[in-house]
N, C-alpha and C. Protein backbone atom coordinates (compact mmCIF):
# COMPACT_ATOMS: atom_id res chain seq x y z
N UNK A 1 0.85 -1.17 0.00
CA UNK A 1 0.00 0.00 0.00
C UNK A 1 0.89 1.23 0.00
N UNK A 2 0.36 2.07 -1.09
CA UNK A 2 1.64 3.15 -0.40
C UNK A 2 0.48 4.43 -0.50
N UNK A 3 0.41 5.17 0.62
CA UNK A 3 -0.18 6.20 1.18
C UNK A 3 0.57 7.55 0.43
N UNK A 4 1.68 7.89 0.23
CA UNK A 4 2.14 8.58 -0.62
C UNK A 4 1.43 9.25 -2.08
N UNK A 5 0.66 8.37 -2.93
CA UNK A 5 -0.30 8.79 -3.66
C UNK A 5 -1.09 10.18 -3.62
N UNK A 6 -0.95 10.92 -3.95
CA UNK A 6 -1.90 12.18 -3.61
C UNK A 6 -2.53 12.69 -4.67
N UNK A 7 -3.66 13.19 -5.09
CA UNK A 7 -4.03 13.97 -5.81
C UNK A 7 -5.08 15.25 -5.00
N UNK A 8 -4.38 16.54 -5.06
CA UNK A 8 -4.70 17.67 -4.14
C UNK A 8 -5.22 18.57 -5.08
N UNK A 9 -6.02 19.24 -4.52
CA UNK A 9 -6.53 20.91 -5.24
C UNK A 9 -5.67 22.15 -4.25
N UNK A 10 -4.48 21.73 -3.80
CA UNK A 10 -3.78 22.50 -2.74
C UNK A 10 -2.36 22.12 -2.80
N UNK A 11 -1.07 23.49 -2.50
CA UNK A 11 0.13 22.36 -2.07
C UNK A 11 -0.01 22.22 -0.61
N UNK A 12 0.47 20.58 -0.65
CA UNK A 12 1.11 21.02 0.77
C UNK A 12 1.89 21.89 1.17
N UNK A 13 2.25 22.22 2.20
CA UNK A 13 3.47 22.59 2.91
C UNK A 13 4.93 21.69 3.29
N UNK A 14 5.89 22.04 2.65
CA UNK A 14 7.04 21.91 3.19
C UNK A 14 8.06 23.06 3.73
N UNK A 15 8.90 22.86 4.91
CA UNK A 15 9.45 23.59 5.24
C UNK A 15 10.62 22.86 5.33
N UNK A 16 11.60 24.23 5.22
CA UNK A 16 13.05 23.54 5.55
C UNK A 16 13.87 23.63 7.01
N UNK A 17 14.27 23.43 7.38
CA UNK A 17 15.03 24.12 8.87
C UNK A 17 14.92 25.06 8.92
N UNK A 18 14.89 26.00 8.33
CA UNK A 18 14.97 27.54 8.74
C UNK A 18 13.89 28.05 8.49
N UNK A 19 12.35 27.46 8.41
CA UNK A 19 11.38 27.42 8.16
C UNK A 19 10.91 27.76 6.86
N UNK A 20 11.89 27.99 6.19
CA UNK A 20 11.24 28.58 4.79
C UNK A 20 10.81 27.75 3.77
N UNK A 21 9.74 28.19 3.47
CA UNK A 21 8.86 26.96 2.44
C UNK A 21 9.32 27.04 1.02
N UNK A 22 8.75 25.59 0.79
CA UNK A 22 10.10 25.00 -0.53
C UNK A 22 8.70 24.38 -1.17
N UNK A 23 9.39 24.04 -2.15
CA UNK A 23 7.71 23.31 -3.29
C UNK A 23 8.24 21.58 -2.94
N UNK A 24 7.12 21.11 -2.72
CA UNK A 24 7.02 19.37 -2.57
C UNK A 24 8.06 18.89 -3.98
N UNK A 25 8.75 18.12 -3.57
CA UNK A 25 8.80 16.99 -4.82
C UNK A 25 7.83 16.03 -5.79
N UNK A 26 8.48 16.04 -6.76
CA UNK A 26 7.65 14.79 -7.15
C UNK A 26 5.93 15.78 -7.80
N UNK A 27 5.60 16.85 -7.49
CA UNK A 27 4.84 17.66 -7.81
C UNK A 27 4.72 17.93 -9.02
N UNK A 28 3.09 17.57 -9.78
CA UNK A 28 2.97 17.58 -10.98
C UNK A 28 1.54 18.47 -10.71
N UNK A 29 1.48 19.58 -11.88
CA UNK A 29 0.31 20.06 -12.05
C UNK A 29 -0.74 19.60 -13.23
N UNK A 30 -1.89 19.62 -13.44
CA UNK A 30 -2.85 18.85 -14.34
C UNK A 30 -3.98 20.64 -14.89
N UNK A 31 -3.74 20.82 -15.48
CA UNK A 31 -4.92 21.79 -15.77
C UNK A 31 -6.28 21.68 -16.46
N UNK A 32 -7.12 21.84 -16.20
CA UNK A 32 -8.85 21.85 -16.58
C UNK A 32 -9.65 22.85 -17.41
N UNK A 33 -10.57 22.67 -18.26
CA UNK A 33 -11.23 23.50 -19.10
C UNK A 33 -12.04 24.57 -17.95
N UNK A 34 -12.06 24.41 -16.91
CA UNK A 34 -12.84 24.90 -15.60
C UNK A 34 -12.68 24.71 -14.39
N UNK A 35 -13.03 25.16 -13.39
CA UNK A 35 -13.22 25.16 -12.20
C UNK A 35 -13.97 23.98 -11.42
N UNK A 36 -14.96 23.97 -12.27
CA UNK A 36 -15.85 22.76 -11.97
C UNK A 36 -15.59 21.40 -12.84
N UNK A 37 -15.18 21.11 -13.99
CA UNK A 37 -14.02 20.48 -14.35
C UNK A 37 -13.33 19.80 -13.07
N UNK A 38 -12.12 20.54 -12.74
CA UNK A 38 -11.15 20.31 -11.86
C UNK A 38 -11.97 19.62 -10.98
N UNK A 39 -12.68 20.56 -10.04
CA UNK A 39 -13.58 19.63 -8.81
C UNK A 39 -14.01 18.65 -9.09
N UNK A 40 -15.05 18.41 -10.49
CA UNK A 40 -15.13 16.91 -10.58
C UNK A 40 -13.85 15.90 -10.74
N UNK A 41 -13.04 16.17 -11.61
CA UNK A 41 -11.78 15.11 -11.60
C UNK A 41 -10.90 15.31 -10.50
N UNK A 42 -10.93 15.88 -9.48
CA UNK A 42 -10.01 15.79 -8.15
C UNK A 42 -11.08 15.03 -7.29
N UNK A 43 -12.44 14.98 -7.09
CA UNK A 43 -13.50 13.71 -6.85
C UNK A 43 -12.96 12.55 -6.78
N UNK A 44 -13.22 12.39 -8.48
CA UNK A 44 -12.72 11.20 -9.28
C UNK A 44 -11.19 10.48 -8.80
N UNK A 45 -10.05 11.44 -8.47
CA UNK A 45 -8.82 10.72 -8.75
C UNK A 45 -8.53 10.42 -7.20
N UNK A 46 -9.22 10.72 -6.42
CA UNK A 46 -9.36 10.90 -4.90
C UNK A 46 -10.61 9.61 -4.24
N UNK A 47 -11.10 9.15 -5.57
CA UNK A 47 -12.10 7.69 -4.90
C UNK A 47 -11.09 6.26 -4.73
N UNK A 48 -11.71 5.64 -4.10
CA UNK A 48 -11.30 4.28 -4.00
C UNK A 48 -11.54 3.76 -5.39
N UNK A 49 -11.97 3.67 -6.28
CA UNK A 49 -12.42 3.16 -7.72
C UNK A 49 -11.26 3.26 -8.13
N UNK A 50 -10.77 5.12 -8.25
CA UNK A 50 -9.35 5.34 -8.56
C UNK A 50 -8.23 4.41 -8.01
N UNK A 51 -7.99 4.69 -6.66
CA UNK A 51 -6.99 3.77 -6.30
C UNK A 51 -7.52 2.07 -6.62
N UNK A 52 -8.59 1.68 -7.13
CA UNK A 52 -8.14 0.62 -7.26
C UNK A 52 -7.63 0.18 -8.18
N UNK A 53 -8.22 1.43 -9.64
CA UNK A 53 -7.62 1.36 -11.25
C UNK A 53 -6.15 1.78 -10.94
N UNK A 54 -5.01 2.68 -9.87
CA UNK A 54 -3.92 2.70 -9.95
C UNK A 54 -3.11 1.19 -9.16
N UNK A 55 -3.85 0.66 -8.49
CA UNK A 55 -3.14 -0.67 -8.43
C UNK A 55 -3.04 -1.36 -9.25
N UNK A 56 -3.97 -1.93 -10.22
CA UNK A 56 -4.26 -2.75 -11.20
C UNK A 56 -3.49 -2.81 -12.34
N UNK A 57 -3.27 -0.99 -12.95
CA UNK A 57 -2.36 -0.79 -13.88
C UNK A 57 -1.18 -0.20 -13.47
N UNK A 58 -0.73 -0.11 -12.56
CA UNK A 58 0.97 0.44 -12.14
C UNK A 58 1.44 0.15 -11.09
N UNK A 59 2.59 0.35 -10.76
CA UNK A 59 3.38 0.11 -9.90
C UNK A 59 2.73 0.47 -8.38
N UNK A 60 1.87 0.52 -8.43
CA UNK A 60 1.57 1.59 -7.21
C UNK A 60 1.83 2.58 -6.90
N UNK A 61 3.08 3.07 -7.46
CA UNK A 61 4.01 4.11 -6.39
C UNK A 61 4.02 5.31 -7.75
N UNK A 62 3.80 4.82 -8.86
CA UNK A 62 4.16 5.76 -9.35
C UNK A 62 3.03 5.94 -10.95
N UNK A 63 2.25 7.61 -10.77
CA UNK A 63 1.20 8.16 -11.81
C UNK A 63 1.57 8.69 -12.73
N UNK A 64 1.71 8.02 -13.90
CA UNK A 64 2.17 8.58 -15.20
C UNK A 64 1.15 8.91 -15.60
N UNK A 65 1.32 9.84 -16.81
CA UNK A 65 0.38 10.86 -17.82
C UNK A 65 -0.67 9.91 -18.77
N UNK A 66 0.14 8.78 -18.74
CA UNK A 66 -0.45 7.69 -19.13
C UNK A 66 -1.63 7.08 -18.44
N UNK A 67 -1.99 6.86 -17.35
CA UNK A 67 -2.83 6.67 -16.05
C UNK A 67 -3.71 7.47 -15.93
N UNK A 68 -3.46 8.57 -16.00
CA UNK A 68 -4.64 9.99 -15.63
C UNK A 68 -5.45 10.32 -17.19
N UNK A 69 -4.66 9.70 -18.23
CA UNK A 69 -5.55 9.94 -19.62
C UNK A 69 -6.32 8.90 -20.07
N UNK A 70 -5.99 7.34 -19.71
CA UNK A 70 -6.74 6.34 -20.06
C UNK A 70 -7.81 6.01 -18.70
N UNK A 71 -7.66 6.83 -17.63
CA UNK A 71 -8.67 6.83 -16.64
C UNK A 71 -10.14 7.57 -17.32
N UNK A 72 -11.28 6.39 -17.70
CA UNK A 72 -12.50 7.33 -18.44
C UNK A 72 -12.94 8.16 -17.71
N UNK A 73 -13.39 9.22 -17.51
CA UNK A 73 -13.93 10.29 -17.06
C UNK A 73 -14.39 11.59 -17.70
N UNK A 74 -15.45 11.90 -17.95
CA UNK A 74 -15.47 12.98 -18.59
C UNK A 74 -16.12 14.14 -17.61
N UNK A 75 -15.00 14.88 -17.02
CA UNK A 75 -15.64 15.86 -16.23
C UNK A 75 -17.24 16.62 -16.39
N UNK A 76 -17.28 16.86 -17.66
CA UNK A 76 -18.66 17.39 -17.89
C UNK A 76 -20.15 16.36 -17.82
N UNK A 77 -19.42 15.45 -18.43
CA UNK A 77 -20.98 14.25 -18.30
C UNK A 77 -21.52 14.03 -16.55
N UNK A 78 -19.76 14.11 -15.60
CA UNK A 78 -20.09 13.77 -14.41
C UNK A 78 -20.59 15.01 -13.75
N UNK A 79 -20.44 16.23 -14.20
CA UNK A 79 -20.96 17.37 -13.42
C UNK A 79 -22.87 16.92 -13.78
N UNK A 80 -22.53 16.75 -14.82
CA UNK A 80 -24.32 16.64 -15.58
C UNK A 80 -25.19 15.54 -14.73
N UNK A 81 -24.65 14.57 -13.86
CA UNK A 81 -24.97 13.54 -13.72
C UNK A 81 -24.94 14.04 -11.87
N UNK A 82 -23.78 14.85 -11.22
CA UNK A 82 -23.64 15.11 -10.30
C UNK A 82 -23.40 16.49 -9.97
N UNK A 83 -24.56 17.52 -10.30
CA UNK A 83 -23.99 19.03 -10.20
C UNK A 83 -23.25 19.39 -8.57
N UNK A 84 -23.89 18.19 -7.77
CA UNK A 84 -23.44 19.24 -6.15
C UNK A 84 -21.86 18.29 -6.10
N UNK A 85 -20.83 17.60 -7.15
CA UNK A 85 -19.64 17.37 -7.13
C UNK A 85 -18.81 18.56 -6.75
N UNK A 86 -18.94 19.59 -6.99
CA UNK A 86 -17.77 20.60 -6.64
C UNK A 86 -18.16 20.69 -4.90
N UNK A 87 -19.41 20.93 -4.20
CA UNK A 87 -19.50 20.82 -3.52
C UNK A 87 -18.97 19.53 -2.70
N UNK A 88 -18.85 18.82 -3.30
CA UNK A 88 -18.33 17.53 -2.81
C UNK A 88 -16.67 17.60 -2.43
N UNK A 89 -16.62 18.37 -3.62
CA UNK A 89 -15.11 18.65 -3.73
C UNK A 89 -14.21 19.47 -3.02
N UNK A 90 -14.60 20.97 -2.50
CA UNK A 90 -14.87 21.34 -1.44
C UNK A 90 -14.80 20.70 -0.22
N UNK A 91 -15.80 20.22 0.07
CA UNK A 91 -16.12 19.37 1.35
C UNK A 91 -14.84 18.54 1.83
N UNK A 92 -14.42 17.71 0.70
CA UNK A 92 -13.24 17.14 0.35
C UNK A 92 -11.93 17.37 1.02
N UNK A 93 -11.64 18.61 0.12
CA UNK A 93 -10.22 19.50 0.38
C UNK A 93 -10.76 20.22 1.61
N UNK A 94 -11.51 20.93 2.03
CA UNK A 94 -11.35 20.62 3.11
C UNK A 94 -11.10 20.24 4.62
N UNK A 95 -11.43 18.80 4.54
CA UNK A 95 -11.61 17.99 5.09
C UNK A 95 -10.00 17.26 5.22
N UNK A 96 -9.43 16.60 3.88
CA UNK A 96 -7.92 16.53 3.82
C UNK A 96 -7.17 17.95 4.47
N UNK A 97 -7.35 19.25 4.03
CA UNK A 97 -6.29 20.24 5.00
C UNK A 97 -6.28 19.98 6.57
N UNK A 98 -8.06 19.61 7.00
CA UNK A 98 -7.86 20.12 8.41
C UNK A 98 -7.84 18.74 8.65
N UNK A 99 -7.76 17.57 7.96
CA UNK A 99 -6.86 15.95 9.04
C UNK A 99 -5.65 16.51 8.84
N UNK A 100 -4.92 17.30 8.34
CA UNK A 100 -3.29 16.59 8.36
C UNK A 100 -2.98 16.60 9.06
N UNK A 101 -1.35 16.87 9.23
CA UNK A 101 -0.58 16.50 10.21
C UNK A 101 0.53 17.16 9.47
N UNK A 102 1.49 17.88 10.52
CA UNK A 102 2.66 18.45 10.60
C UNK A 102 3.40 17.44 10.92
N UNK A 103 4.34 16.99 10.09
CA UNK A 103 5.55 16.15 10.93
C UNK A 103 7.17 16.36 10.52
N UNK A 104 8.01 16.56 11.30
CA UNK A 104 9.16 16.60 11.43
C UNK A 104 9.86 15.10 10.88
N UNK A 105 10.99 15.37 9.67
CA UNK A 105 11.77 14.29 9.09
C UNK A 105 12.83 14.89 9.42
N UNK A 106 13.72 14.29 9.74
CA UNK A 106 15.65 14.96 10.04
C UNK A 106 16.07 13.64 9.21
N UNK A 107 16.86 14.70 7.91
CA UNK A 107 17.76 14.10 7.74
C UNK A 107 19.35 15.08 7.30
N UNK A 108 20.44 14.39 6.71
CA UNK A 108 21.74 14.61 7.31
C UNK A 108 21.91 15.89 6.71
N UNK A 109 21.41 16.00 5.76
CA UNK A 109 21.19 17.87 5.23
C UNK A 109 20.41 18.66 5.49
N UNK A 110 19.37 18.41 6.10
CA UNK A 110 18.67 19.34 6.57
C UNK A 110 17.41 18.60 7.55
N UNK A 111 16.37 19.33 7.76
CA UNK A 111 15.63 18.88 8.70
C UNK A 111 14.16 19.49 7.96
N UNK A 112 13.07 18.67 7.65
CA UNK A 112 12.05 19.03 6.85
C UNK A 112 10.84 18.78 7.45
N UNK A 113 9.96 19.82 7.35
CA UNK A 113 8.03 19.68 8.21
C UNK A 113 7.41 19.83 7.35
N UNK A 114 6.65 18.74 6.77
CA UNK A 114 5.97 18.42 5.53
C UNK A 114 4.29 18.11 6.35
N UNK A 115 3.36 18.88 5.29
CA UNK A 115 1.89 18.67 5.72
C UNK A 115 1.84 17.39 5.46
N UNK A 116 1.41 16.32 6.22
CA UNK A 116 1.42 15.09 5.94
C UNK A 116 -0.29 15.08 5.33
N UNK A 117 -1.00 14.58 4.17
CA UNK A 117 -2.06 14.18 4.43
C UNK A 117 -2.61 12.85 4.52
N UNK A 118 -3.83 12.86 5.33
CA UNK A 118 -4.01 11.79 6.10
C UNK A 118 -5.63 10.78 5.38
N UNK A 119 -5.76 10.49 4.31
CA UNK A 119 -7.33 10.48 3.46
C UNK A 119 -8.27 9.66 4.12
N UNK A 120 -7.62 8.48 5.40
CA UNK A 120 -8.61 7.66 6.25
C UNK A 120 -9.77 8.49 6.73
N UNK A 121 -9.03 10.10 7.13
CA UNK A 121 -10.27 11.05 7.69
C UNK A 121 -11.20 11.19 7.33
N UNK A 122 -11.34 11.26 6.28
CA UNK A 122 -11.91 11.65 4.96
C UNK A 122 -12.70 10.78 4.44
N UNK A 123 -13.00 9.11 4.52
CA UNK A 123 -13.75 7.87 4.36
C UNK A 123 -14.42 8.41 3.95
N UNK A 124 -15.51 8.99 4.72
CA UNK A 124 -17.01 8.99 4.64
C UNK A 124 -16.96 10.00 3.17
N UNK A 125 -16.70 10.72 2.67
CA UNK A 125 -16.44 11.83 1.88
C UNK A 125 -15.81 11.00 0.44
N UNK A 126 -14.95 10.39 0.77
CA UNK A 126 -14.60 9.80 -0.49
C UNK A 126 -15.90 8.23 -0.43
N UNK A 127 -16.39 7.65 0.66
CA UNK A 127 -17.54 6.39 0.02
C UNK A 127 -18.16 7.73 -0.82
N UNK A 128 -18.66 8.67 -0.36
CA UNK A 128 -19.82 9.60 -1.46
C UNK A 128 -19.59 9.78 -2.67
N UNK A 129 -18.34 10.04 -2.57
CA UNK A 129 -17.69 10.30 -4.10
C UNK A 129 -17.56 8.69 -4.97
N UNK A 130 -17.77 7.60 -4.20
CA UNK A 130 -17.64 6.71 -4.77
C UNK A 130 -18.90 5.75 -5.33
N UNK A 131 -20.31 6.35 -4.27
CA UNK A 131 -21.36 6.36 -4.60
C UNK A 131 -22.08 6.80 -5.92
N UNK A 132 -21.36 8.05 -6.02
CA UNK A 132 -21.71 8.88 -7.14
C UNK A 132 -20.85 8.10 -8.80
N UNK A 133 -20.47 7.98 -8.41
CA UNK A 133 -19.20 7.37 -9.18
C UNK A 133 -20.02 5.85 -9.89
N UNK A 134 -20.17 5.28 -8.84
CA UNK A 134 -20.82 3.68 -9.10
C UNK A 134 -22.23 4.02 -9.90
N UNK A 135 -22.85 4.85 -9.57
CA UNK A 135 -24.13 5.73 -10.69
C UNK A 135 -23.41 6.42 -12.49
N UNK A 136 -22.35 6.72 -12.18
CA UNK A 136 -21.57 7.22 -13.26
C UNK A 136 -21.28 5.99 -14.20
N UNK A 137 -20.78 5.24 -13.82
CA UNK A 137 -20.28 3.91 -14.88
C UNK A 137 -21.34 2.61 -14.28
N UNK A 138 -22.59 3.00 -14.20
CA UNK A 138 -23.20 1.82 -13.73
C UNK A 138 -22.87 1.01 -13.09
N UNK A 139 -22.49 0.87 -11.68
CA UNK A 139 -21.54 -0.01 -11.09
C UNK A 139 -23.00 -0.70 -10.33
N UNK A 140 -22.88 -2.00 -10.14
CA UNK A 140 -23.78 -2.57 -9.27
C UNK A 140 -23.97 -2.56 -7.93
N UNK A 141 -24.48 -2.72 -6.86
CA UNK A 141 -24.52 -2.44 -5.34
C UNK A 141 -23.00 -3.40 -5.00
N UNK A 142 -23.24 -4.74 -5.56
CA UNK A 142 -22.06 -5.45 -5.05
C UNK A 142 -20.45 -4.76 -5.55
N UNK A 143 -20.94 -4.22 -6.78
CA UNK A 143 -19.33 -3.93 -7.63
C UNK A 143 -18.90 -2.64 -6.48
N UNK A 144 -20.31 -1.82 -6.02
CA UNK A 144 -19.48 -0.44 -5.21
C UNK A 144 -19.44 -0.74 -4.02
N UNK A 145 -19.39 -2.08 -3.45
CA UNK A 145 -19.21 -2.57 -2.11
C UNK A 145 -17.76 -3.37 -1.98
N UNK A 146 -17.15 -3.96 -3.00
CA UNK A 146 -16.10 -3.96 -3.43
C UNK A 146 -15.30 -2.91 -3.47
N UNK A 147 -15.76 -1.76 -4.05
CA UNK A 147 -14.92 -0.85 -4.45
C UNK A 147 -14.66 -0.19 -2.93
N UNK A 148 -16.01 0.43 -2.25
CA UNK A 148 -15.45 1.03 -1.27
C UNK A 148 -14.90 -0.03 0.24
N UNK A 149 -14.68 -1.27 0.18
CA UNK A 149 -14.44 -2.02 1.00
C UNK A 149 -12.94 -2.41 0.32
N UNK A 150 -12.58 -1.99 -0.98
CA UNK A 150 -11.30 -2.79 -1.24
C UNK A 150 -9.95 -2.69 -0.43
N UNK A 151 -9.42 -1.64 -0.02
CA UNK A 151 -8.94 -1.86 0.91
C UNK A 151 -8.89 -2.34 2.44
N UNK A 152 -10.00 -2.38 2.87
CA UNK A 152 -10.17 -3.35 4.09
C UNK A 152 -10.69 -4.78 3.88
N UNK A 153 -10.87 -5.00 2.89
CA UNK A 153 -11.65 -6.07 3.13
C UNK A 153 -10.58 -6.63 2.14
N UNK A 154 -10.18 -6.48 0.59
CA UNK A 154 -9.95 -7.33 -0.10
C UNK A 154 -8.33 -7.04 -0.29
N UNK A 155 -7.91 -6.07 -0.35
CA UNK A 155 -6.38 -5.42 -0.24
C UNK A 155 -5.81 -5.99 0.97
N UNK A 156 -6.30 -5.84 1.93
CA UNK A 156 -5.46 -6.09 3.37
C UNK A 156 -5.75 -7.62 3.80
N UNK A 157 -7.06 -8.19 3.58
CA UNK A 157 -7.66 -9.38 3.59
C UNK A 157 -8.07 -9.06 5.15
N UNK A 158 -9.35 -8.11 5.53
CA UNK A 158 -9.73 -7.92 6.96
C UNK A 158 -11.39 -8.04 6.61
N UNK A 159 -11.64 -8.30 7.47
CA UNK A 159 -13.00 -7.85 7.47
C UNK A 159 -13.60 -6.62 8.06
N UNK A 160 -14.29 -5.58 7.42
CA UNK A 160 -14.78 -4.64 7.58
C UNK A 160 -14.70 -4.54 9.49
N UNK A 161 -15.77 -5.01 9.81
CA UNK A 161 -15.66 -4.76 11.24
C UNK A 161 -14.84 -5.63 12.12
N UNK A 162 -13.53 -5.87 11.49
CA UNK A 162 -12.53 -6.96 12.34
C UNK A 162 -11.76 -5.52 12.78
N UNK A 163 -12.01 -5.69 14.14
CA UNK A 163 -10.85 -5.19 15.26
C UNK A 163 -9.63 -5.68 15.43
N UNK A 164 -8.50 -5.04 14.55
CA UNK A 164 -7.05 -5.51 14.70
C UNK A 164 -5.82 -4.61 15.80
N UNK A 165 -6.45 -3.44 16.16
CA UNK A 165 -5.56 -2.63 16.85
C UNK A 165 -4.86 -1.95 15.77
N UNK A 166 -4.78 -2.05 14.32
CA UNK A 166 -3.75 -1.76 13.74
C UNK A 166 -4.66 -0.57 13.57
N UNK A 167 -3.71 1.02 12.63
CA UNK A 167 -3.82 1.74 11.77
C UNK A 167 -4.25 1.44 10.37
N UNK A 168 -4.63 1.73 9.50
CA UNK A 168 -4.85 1.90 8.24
C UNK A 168 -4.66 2.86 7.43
N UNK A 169 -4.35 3.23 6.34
CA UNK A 169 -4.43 4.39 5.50
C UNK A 169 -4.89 4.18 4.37
């Protein structure tokens, strides 16, 4: 699993030792015919459906241009289908700013406080988006019970309400 994955309508924050903020790595921008555009496909790339189409076709770890263009979506059909998505989207971002987490990395060149974000917070917000989603490509009750259970249930091999003590992301 790698939690690293992000797709944001925001940068994080990084700082360096001397507090001064630096741009994330690894940071790619995507631009949209719109506003509402964007909100629907930051929805979209932010559902469990998504992460399960980036396991399936890549490495996990890593979103090529390739991935984000053969992902079907057509922002406009899904606004048409879901006008209160930006609202969703919204709700969303957020929801991801105010879970994060500030955390301190030291390493031998410097010392770095990166907004960590945290998307477990966020569940309930992304099942919606995934609800909406399963109406978008006709997904069946069982196919979006899969989808929003795939990581607990079929990724990790847990059962939904199995109490392990562990974390998740």
């Amino acid at each position: 699993m790698n939690a690293f994955l992000q797709i944001l309508d925001f940068v994080p924050e990084v700082r360096d030792g001397k507090g001064k903020l630096r741009a994330p790595s690894e940071f790619k921008e995507l631009c949209f015919a719109s506003r509402d555009h964007s909100a629907a496909v930051f929805c979209c790339f932010n559902s469990s459906l998504f992460r399960w189409f980036i396991d399936v076709v890549t490495d996990g770890s890593h979103i090529n241009r390739r991935e984000i263009n053969n992902f079907p979506v057509d922002p406009k059909e899904l606004l048409s289908i879901c006008p209160d998505i930006v609202t969703i989207a919204n709700k969303l971002s957020t929801s991801l700013k105010s879970n994060s987490q500030h955390r301190t990395m030291r390493y031998k060149h410097d010392t770095l406080t990166v907004q960590c974000i945290i998307p477990k917070y966020s569940k309930p917000i992304i099942d919606d988006i995934d609800s909406i989603l399963a109406k978008y490509y006709g997904l069946t009750d069982e196919e979006l019970d899969f989808i929003i259970n795939y990581d607990i249930k079929y990724r990790l091999g847990r059962d939904a309400g199995e109490e392990t003590g562990e974390e998740h992301t």
